[in-house]
Protein backbone atom coordinates (compact mmCIF):
# COMPACT_ATOMS: atom_id res chain seq x y z
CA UNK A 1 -67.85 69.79 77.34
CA UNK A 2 -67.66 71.66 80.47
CA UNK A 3 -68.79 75.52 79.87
CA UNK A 4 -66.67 78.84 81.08
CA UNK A 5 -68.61 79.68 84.34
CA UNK A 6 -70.19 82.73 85.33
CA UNK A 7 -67.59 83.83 87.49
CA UNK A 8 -64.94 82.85 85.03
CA UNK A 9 -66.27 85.50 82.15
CA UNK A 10 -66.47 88.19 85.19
CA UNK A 11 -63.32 87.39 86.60
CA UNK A 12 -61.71 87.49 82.69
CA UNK A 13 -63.23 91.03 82.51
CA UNK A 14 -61.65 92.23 85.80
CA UNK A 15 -58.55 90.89 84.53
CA UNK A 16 -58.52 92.78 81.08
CA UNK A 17 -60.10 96.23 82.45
CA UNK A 18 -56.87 95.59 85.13
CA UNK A 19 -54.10 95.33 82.45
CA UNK A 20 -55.74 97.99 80.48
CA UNK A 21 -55.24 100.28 83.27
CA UNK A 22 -51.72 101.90 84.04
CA UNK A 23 -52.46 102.65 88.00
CA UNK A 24 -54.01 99.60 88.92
CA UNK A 25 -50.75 96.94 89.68
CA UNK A 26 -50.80 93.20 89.84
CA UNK A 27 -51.66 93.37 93.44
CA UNK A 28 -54.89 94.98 92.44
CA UNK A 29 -55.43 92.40 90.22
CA UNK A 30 -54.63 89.54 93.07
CA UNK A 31 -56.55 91.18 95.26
CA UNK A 32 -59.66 90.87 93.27
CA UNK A 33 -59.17 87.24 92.79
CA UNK A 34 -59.15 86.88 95.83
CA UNK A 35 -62.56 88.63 96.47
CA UNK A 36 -64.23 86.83 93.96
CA UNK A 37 -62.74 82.95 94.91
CA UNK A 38 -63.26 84.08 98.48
CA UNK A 39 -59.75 82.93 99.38
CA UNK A 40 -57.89 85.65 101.29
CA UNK A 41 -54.59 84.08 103.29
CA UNK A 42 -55.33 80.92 103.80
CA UNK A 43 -53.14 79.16 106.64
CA UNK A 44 -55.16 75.74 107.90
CA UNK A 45 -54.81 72.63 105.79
CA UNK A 46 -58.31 72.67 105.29
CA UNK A 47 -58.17 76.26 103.95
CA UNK A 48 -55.26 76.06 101.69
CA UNK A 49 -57.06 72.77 100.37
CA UNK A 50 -59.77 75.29 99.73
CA UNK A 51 -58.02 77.41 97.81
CA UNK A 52 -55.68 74.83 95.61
CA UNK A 53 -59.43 73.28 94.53
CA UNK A 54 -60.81 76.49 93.82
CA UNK A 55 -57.43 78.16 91.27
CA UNK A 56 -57.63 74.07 89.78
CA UNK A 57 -61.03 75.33 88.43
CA UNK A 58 -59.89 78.88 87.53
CA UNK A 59 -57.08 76.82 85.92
CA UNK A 60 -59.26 74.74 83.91
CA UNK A 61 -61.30 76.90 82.76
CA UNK A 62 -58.21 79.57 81.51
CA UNK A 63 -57.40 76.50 79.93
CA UNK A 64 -60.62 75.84 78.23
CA UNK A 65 -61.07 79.18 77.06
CA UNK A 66 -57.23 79.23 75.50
CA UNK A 67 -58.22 76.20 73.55
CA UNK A 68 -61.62 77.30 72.23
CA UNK A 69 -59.69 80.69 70.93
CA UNK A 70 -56.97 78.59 69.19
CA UNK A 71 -59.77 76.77 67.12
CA UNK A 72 -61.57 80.61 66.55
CA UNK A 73 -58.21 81.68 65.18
CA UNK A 74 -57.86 78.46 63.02
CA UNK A 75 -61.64 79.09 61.60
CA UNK A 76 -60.76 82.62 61.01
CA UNK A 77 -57.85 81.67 59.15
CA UNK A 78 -59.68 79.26 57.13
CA UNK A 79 -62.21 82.00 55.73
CA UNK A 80 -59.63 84.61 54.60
CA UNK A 81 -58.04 81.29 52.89
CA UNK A 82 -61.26 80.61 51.27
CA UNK A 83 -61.67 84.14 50.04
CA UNK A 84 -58.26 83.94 49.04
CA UNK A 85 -56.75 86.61 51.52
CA UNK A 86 -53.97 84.74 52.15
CA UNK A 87 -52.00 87.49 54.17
CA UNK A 88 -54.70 87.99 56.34
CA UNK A 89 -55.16 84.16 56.75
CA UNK A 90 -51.09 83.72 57.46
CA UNK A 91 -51.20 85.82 60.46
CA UNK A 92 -54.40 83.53 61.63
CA UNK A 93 -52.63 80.72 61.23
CA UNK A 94 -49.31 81.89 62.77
CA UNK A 95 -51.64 83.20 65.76
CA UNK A 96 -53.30 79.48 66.31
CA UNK A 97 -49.80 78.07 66.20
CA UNK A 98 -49.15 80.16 69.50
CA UNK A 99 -52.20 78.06 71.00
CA UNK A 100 -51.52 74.80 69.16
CA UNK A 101 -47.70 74.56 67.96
CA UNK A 102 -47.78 71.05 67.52
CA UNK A 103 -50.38 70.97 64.92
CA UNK A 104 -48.83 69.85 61.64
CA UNK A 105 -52.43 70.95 59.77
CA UNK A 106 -51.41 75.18 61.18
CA UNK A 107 -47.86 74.28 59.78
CA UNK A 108 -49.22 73.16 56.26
CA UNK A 109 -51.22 76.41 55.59
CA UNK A 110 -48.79 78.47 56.80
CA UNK A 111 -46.56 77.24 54.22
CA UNK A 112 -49.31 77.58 51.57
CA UNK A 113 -50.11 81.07 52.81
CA UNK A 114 -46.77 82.34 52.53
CA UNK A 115 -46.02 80.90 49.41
CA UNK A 116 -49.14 82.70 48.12
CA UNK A 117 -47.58 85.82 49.69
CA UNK A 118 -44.38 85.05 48.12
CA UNK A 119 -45.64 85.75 44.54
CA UNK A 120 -47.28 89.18 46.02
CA UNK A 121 -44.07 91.01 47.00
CA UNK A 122 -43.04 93.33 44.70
CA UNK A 123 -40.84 95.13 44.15
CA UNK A 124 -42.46 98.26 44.55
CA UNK A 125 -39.50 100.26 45.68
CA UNK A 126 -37.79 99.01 42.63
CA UNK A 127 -34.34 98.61 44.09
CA UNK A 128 -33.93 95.64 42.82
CA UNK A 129 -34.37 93.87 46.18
CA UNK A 130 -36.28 91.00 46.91
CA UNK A 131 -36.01 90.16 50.53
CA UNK A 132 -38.93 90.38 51.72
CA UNK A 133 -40.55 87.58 48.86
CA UNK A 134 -37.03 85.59 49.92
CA UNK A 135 -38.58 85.75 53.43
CA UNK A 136 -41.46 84.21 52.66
CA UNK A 137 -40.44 81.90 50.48
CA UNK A 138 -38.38 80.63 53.72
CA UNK A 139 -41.06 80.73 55.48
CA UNK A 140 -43.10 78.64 53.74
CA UNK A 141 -40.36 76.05 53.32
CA UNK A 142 -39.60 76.09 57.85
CA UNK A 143 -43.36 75.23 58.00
CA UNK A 144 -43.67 72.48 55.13
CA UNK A 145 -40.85 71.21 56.75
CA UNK A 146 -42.09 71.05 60.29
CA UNK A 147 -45.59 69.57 59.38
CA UNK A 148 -42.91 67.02 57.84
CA UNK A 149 -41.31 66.83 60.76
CA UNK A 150 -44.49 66.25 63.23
CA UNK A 151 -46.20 64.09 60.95
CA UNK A 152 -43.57 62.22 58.21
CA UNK A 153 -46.14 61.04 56.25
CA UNK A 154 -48.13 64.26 55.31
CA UNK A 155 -49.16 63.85 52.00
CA UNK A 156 -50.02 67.05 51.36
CA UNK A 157 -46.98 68.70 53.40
CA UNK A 158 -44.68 66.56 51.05
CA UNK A 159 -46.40 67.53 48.22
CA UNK A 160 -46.31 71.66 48.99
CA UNK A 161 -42.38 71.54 49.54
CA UNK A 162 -41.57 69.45 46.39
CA UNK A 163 -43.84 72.23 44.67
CA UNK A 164 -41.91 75.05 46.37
CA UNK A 165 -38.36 73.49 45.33
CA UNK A 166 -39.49 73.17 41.88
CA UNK A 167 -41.28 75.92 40.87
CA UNK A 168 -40.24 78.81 43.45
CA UNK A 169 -36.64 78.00 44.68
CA UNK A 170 -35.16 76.52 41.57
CA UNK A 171 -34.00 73.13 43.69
CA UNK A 172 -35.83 70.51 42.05
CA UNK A 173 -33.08 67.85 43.37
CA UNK A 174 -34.17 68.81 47.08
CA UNK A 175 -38.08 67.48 45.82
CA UNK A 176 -37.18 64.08 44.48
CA UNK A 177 -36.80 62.82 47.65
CA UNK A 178 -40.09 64.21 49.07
CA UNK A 179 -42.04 63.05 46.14
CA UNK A 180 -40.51 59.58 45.61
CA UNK A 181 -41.82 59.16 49.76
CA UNK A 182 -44.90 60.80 48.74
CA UNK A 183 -45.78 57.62 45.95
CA UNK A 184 -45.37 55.28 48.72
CA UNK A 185 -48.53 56.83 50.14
CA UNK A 186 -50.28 58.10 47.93
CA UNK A 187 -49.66 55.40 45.37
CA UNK A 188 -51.83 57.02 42.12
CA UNK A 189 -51.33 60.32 42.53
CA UNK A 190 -51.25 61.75 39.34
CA UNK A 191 -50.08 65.25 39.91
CA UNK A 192 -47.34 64.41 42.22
CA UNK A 193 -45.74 61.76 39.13
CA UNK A 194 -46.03 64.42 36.56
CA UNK A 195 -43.81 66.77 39.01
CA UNK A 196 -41.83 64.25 39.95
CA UNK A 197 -40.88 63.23 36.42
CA UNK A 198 -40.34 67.26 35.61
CA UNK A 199 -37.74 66.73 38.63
CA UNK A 200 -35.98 63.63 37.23
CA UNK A 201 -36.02 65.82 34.01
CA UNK A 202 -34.47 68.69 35.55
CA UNK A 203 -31.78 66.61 36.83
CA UNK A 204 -30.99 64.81 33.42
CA UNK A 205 -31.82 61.84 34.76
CA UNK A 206 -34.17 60.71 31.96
CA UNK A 207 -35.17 57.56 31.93
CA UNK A 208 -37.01 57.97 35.43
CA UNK A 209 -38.57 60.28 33.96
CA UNK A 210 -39.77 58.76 30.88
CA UNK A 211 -40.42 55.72 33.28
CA UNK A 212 -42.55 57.81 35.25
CA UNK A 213 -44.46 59.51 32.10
CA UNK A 214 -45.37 55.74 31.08
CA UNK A 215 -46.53 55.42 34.32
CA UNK A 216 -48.67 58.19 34.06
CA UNK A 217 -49.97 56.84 30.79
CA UNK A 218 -51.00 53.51 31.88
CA UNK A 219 -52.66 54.86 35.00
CA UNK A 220 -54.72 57.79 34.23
CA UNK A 221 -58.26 57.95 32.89
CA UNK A 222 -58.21 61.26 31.79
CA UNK A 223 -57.34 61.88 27.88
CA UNK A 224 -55.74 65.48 28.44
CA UNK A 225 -53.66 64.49 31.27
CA UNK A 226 -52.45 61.15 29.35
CA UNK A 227 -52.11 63.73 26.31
CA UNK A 228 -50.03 65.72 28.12
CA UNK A 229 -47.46 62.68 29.48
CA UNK A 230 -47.26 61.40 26.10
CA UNK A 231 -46.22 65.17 24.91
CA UNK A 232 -44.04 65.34 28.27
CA UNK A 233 -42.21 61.62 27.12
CA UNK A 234 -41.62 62.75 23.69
CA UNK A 235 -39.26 66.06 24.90
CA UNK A 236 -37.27 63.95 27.23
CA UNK A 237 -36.78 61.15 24.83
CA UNK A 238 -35.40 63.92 22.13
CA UNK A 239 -33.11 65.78 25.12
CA UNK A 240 -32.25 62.01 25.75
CA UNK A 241 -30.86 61.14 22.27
CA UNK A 242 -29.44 64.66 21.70
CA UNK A 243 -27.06 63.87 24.75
């Protein structure tokens, strides 16, 4: 991988000690491009070729170094999310996004971040007002949905919005969808048939959901979780017959 040059690290100084300066303009700042490229007015064709090769390079290399901060905001993010800062980690994320906003990954863990967030807004004015946990809450379902959107077959991206419209936003008809795609690709995953029959059951539509909780039962390996199925299939099969 081709390295930021010399000149490119001194020339990125110049540049920031010129913006943080109120009396130096953006002629200033041209000026000393010019200096250090050594390309003053060029008028020749050989001279303007001169000085289109040597801005390609200063190009590149802006380009290079945009990149390579992206990825240092996206490994930042990662170890707030591992100490489990998550608003610290959100505005990582959200920063790498401005470097990489077609990365369906960034979109994920923003959604995960600010549903973490979600559960940490108080109301600590106690007006009874809950906007700002609303806000993130909608926040986390944009970016679910625009991983979705970039890459349809996110498992995990499918998984955190069916989670949100169960458990957070009360819309458990909105995840049925999501999770039934889900199964197609991830064919045994347990976790996302347990919530998916809770969504069937939520929507009275029982016997998916005691069709699932079989499922469940004749795939697992683990005695709690098929404990907790066969529990699961016994309350749906009593709010079944109680119709």
């Amino acid at each position: 991988m081709k390295k930021i040059s010399f000149a490119f690290a001194a020339s990125f100084a110049l540049f920031a000690l010129a913006l943080s300066s109120c009396t130096k303009s953006n002629k200033t700042i041209i000026r000393m491009q010019h200096m250090e490229e050594g390309v003053g007015s060029p008028t020749s064709i050989d001279e303007l070729k001169a000085a289109i090769s040597k801005y390609e390079e200063r190009v590149a290399d802006i380009q290079l170094a945009n990149g390579q901060i992206g990825i240092w905001h996206k490994i930042l993010a990662t170890r707030y999310l591992d100490k489990k800062m998550y608003g610290e980690a959100l505005k990582s994320f959200q920063k790498a996004l401005e470097y990489y906003p077609n990365n369906q990954n960034l979109y994920y863990y923003v959604g995960l971040c600010a549903g973490y967030m979600s559960h940490a807004s108080m109301d600590f004015d106690a007006d009874g007002r809950e906007e700002k946990r609303e806000n993130y809450l909608k926040l986390s379902e944009e970016a679910y949905s625009r991983a979705i959107e970039i890459e349809p077959r996110y498992a995990r991206a499918l998984y955190g919005l069916a989670v949100l419209y169960v458990f957070e936003l009360g819309e458990d008809e909105k995840a049925i969808p999501l999770l039934e795609k889900l199964l197609t690709i991830e064919t045994k995953n347990i976790d996302a048939m347990f919530l998916l029959a809770r969504a069937y059951y939520m929507n009275y539509d029982f016997d998916k959901a005691v069709g699932m909780y079989d499922k469940i039962i004749s795939l697992t390996k683990s005695p709690e979780r098929k404990a907790e199925a066969e529990a699961n299939r016994e309350i749906v099969q009593n709010a079944a017959y109680s119709k």
